[in-house]
N, C-alpha and C. Protein backbone atom coordinates (compact mmCIF):
# COMPACT_ATOMS: atom_id res chain seq x y z
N UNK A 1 -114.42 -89.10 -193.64
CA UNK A 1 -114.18 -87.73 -194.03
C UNK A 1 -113.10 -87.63 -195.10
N UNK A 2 -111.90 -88.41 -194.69
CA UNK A 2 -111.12 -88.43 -196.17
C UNK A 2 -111.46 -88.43 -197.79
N UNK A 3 -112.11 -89.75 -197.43
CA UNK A 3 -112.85 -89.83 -198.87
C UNK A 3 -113.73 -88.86 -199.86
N UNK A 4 -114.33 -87.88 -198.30
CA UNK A 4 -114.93 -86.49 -199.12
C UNK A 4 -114.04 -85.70 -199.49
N UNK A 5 -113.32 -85.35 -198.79
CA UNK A 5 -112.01 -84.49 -199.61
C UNK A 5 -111.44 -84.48 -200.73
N UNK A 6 -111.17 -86.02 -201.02
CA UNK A 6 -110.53 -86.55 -202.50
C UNK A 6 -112.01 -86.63 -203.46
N UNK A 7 -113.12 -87.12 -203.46
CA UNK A 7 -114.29 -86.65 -204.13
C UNK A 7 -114.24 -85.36 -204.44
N UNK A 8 -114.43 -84.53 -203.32
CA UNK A 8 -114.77 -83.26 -203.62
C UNK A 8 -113.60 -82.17 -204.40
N UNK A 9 -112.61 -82.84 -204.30
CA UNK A 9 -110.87 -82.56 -204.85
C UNK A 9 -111.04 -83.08 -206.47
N UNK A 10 -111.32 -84.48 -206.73
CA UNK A 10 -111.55 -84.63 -208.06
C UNK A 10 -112.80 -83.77 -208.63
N UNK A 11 -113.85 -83.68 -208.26
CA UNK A 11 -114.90 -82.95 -208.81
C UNK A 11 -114.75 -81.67 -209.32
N UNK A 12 -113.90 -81.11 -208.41
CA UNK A 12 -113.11 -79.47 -208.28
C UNK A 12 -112.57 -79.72 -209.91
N UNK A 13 -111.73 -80.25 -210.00
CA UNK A 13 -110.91 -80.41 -211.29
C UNK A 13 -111.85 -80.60 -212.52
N UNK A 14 -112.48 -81.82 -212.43
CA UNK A 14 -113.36 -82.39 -213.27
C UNK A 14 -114.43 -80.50 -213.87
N UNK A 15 -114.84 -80.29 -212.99
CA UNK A 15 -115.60 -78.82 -213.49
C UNK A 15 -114.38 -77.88 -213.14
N UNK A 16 -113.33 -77.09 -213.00
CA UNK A 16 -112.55 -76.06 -212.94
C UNK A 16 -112.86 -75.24 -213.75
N UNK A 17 -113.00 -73.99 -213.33
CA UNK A 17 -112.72 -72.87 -214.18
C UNK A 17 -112.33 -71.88 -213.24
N UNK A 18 -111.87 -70.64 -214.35
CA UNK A 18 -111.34 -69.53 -213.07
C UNK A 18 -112.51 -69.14 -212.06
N UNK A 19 -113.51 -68.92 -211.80
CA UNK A 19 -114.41 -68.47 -210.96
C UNK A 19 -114.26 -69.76 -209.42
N UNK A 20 -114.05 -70.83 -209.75
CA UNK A 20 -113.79 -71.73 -208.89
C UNK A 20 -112.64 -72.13 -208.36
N UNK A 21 -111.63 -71.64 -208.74
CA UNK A 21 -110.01 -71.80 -208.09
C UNK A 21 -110.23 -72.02 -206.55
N UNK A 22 -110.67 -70.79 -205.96
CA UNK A 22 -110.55 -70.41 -204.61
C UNK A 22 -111.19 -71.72 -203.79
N UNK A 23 -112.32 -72.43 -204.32
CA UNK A 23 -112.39 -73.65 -203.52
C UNK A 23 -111.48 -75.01 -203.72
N UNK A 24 -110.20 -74.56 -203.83
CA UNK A 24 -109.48 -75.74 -203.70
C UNK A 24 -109.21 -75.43 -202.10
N UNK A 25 -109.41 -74.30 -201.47
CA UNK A 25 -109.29 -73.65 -199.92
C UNK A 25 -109.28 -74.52 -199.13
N UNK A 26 -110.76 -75.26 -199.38
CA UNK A 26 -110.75 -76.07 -198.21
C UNK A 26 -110.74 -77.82 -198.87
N UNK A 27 -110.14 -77.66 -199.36
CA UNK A 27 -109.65 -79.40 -199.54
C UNK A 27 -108.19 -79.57 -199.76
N UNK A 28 -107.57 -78.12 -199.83
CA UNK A 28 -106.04 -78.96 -199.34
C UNK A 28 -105.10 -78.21 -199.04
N UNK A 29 -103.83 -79.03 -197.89
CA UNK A 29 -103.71 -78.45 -197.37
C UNK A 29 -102.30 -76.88 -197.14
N UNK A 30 -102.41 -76.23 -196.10
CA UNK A 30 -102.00 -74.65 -196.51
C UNK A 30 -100.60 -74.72 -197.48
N UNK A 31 -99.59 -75.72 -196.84
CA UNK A 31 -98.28 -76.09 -197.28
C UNK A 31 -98.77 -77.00 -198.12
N UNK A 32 -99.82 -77.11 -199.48
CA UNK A 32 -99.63 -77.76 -200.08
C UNK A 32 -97.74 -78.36 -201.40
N UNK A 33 -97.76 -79.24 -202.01
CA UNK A 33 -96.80 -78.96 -202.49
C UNK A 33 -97.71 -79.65 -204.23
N UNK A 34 -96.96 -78.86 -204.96
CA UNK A 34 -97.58 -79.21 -206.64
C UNK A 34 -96.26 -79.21 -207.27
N UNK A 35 -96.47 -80.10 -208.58
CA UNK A 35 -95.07 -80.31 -208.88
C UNK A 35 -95.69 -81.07 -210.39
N UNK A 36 -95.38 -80.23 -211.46
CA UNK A 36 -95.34 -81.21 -212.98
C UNK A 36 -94.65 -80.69 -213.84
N UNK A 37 -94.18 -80.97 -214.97
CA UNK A 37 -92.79 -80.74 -216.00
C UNK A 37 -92.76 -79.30 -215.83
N UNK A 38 -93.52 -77.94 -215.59
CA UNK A 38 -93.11 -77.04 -215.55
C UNK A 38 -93.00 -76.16 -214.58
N UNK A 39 -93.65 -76.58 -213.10
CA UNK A 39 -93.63 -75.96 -212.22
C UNK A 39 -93.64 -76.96 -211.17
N UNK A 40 -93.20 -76.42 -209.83
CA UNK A 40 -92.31 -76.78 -208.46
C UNK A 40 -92.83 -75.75 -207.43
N UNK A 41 -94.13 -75.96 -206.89
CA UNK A 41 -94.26 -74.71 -205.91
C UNK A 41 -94.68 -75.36 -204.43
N UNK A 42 -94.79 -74.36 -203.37
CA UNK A 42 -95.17 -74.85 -202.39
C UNK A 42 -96.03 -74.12 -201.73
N UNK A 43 -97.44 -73.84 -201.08
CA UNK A 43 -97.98 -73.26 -200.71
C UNK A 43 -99.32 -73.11 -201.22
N UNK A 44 -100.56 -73.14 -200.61
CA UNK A 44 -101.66 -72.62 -201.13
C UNK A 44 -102.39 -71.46 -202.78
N UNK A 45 -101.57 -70.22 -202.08
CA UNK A 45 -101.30 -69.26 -202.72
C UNK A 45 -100.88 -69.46 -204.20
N UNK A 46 -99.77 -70.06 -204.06
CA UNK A 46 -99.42 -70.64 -205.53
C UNK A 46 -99.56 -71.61 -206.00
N UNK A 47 -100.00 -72.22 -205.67
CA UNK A 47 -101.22 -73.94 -206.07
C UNK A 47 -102.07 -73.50 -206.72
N UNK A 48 -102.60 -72.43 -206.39
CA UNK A 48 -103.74 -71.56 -206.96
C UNK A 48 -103.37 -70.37 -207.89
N UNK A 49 -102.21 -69.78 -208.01
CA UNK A 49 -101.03 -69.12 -208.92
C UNK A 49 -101.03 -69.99 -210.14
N UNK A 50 -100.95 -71.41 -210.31
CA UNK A 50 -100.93 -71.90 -211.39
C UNK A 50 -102.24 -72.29 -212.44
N UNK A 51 -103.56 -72.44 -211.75
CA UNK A 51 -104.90 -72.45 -212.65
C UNK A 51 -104.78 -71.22 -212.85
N UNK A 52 -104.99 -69.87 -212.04
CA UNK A 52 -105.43 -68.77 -212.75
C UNK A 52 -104.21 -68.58 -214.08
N UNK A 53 -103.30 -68.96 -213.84
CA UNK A 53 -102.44 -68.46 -215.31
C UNK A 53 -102.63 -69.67 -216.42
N UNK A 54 -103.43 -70.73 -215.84
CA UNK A 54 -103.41 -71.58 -216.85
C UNK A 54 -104.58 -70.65 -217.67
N UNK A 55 -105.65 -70.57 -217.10
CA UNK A 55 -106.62 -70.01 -217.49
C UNK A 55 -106.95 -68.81 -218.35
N UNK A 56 -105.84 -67.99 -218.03
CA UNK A 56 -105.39 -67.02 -219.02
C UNK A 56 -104.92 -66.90 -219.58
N UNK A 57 -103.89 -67.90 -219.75
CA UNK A 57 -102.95 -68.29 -221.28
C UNK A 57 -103.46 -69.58 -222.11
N UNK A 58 -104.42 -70.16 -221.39
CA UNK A 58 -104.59 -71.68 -222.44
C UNK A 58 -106.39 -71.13 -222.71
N UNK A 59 -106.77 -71.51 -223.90
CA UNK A 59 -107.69 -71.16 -224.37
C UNK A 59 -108.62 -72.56 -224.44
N UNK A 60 -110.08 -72.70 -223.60
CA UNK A 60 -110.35 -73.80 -222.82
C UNK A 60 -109.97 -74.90 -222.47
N UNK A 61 -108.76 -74.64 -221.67
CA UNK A 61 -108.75 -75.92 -220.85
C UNK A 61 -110.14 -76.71 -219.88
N UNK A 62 -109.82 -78.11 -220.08
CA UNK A 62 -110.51 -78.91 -219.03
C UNK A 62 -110.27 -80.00 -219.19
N UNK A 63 -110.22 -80.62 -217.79
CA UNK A 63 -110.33 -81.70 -217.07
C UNK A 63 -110.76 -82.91 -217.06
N UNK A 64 -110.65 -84.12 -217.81
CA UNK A 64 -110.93 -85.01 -217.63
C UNK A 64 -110.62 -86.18 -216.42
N UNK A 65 -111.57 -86.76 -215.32
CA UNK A 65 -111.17 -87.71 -214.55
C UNK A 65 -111.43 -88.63 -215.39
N UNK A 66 -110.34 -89.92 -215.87
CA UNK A 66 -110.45 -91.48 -216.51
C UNK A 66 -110.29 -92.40 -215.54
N UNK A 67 -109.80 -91.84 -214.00
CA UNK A 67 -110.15 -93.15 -213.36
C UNK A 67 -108.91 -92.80 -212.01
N UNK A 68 -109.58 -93.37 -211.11
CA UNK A 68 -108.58 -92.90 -209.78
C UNK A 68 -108.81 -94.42 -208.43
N UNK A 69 -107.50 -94.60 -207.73
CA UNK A 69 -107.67 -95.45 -206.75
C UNK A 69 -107.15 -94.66 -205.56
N UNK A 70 -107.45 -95.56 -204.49
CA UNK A 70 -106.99 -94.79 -203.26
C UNK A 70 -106.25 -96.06 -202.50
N UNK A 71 -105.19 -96.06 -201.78
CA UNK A 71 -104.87 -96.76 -200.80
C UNK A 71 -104.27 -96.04 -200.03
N UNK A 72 -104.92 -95.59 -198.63
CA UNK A 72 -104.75 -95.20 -197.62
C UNK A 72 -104.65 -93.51 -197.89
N UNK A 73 -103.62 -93.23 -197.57
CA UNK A 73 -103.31 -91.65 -197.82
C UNK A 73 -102.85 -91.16 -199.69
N UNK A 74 -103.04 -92.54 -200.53
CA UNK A 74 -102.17 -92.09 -201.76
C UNK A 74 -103.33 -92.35 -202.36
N UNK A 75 -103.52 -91.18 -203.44
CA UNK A 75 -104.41 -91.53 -205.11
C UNK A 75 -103.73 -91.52 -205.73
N UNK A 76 -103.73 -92.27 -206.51
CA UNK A 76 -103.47 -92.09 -207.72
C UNK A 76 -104.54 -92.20 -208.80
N UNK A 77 -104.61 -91.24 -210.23
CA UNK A 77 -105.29 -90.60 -210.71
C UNK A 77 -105.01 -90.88 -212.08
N UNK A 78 -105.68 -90.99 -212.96
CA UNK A 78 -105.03 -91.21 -214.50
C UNK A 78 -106.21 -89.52 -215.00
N UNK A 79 -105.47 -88.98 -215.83
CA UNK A 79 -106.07 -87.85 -216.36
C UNK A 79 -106.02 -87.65 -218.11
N UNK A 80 -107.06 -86.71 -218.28
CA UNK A 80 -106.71 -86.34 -219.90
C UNK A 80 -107.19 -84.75 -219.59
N UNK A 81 -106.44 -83.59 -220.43
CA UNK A 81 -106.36 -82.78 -220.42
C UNK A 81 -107.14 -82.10 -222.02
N UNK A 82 -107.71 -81.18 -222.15
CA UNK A 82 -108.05 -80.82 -223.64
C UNK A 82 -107.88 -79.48 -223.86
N UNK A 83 -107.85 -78.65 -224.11
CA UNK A 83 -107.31 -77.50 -224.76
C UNK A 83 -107.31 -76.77 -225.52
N UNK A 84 -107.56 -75.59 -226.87
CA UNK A 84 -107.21 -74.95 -228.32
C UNK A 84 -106.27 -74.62 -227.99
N UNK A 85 -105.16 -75.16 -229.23
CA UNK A 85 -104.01 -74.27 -229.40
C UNK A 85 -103.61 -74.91 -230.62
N UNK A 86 -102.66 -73.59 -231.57
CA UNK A 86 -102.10 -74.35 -233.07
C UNK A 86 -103.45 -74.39 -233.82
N UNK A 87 -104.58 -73.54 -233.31
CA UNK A 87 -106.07 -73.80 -234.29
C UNK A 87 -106.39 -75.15 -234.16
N UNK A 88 -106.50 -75.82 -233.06
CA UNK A 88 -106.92 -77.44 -232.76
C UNK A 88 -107.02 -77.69 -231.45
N UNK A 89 -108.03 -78.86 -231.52
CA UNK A 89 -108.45 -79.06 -229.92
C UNK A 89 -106.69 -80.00 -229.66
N UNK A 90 -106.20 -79.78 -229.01
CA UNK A 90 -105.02 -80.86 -227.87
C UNK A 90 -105.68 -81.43 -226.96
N UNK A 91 -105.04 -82.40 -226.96
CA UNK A 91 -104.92 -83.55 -225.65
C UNK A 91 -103.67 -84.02 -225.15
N UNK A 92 -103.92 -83.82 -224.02
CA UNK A 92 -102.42 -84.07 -223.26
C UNK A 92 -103.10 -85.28 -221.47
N UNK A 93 -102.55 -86.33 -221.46
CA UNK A 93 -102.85 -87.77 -221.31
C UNK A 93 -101.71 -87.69 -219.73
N UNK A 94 -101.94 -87.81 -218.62
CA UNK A 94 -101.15 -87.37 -217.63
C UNK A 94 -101.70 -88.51 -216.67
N UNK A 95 -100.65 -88.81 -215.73
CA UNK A 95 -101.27 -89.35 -213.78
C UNK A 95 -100.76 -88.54 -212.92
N UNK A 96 -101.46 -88.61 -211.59
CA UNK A 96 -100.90 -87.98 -211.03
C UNK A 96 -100.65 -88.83 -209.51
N UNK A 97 -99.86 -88.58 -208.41
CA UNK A 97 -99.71 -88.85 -207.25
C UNK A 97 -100.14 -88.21 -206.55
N UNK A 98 -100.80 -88.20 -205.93
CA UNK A 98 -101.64 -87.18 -204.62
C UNK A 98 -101.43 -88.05 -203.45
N UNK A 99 -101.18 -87.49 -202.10
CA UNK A 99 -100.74 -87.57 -200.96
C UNK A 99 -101.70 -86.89 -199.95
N UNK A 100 -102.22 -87.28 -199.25
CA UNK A 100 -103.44 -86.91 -198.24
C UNK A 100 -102.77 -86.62 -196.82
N UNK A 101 -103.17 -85.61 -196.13
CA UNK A 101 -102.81 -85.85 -194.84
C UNK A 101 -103.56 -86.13 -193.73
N UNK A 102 -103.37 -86.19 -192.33
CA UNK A 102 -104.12 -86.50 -191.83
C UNK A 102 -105.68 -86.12 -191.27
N UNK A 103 -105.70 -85.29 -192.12
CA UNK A 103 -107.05 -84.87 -192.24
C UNK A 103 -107.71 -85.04 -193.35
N UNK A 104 -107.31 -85.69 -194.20
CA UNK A 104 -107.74 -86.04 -195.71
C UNK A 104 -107.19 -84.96 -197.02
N UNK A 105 -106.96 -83.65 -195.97
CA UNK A 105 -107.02 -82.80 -197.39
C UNK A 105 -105.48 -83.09 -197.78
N UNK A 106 -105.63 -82.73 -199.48
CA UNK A 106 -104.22 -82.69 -200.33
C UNK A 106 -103.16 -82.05 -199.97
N UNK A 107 -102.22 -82.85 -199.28
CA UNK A 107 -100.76 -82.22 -198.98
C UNK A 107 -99.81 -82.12 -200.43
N UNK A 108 -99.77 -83.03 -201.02
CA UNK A 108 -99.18 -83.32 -202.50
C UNK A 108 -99.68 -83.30 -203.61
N UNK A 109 -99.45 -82.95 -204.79
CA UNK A 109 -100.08 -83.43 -205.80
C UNK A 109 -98.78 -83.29 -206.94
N UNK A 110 -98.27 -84.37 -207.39
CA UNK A 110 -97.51 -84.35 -208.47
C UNK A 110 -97.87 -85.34 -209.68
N UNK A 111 -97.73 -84.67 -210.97
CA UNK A 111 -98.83 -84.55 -211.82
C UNK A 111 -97.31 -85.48 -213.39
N UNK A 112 -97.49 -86.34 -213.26
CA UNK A 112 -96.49 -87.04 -214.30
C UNK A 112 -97.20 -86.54 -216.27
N UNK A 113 -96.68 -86.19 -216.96
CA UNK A 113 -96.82 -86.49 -218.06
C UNK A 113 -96.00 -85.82 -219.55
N UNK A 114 -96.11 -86.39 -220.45
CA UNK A 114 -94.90 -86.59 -221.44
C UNK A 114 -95.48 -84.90 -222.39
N UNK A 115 -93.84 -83.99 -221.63
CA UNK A 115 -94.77 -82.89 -221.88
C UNK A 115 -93.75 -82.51 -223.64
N UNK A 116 -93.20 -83.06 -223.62
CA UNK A 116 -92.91 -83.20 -225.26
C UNK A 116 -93.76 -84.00 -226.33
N UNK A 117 -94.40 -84.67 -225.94
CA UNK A 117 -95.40 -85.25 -226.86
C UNK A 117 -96.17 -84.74 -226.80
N UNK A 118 -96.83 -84.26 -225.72
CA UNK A 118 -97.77 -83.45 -225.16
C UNK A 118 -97.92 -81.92 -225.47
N UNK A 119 -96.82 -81.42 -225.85
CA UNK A 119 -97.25 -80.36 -226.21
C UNK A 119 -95.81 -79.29 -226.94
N UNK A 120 -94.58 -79.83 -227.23
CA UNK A 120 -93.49 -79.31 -227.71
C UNK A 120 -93.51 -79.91 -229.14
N UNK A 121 -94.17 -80.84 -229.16
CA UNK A 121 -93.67 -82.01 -230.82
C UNK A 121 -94.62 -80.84 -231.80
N UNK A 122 -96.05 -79.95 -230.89
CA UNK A 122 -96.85 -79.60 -231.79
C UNK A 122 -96.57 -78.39 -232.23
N UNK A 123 -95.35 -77.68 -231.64
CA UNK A 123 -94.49 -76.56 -232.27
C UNK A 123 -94.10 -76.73 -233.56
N UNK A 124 -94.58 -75.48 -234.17
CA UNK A 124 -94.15 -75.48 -235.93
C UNK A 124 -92.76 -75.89 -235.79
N UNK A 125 -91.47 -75.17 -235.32
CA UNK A 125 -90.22 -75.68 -235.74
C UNK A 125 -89.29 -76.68 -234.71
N UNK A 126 -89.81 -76.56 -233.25
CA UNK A 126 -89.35 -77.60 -232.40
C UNK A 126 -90.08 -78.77 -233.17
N UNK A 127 -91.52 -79.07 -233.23
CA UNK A 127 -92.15 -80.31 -233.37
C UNK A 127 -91.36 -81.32 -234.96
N UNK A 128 -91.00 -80.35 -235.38
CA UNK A 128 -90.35 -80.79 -237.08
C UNK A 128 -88.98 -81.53 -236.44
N UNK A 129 -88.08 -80.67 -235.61
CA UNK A 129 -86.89 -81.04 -235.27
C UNK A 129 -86.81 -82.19 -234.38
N UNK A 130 -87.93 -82.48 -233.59
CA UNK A 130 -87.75 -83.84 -232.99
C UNK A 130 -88.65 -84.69 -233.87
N UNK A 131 -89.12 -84.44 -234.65
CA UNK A 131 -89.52 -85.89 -235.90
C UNK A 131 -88.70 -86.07 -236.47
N UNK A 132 -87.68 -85.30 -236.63
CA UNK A 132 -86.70 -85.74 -237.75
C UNK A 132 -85.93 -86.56 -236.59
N UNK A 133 -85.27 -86.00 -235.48
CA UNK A 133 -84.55 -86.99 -234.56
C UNK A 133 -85.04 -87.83 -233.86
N UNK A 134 -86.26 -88.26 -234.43
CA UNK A 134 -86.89 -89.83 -233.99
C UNK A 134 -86.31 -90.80 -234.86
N UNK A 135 -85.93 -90.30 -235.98
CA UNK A 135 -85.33 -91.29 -236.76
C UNK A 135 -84.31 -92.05 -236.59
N UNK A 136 -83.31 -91.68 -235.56
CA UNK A 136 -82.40 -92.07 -234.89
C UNK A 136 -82.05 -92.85 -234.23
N UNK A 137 -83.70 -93.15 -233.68
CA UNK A 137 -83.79 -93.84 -232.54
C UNK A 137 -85.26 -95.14 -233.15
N UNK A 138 -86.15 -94.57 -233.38
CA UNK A 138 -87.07 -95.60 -233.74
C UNK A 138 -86.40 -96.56 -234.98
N UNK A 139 -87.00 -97.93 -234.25
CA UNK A 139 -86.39 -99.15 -235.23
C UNK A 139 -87.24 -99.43 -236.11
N UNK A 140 -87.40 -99.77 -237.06
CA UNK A 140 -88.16 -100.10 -238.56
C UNK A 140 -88.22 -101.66 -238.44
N UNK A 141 -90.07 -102.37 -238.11
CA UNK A 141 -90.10 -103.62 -237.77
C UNK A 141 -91.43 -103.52 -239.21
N UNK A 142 -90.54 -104.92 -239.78
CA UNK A 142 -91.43 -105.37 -241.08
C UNK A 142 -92.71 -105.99 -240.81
């Protein structure tokens, strides 16, 4: 039964859109906890608080699964994200940690990825200001 949960948990993602939020219901669980560079929540309610606003501020998002393992209660997940914004498709390249409980469904899900490369560098005047202060730091190999 676990294993359907996390199937049916990646699939959820893999097709997401707003009409489908509400079946994350039954694959995880009530005290879920979610957690990535911009949000920290705990609870069902707002697990589900964060697609619908993705959905209405990001102009098609979706979901790519690139590949996921399981050992025991932990997935881990490698993801790609796609997007319009700035008049261009984005990609933003993420993993995540997911934590199962004893019923399989998702107690955890924390979602790692580089949200300045990912999506601050492509700001007209932030994205200029950290290219210039890469220079600082990147070494020049002949």
């Amino acid at each position: 039964m676990k294993k359907l949960y996390i199937k049916n948990y990646l699939k959820l993602f893999a097709n997401l859109n707003k009409d489908n939020i509400n079946d994350f219901d039954g694959l995880v669980a009530n005290d879920i906890i979610f957690s990535d560079p911009f949000n920290n929540v705990k609870g069902l309610n707002n697990f589900k608080k964060i697609f619908y606003h993705m959905f209405d501020n990001v102009k098609q998002p979706r979901f790519v699964i690139i590949d996921y393992t399981q050992k025991k209660d932990h997935v881990y997940l490698k993801w790609k994200m796609s997007f319009y914004a700035f008049k261009a498709l984005q990609m933003i390249e993420g993993m995540s940690d997911i934590t199962l409980n004893k019923e399989g469904r998702v107690l955890s899900h924390i979602d790692y990825w580089d949200s300045l490369n990912g999506l601050y560098v492509k700001l007209p005047f932030i994205g200029l200001l950290y290219k210039i202060s890469l220079r600082m730091f990147k070494v020049k190999i002949n």
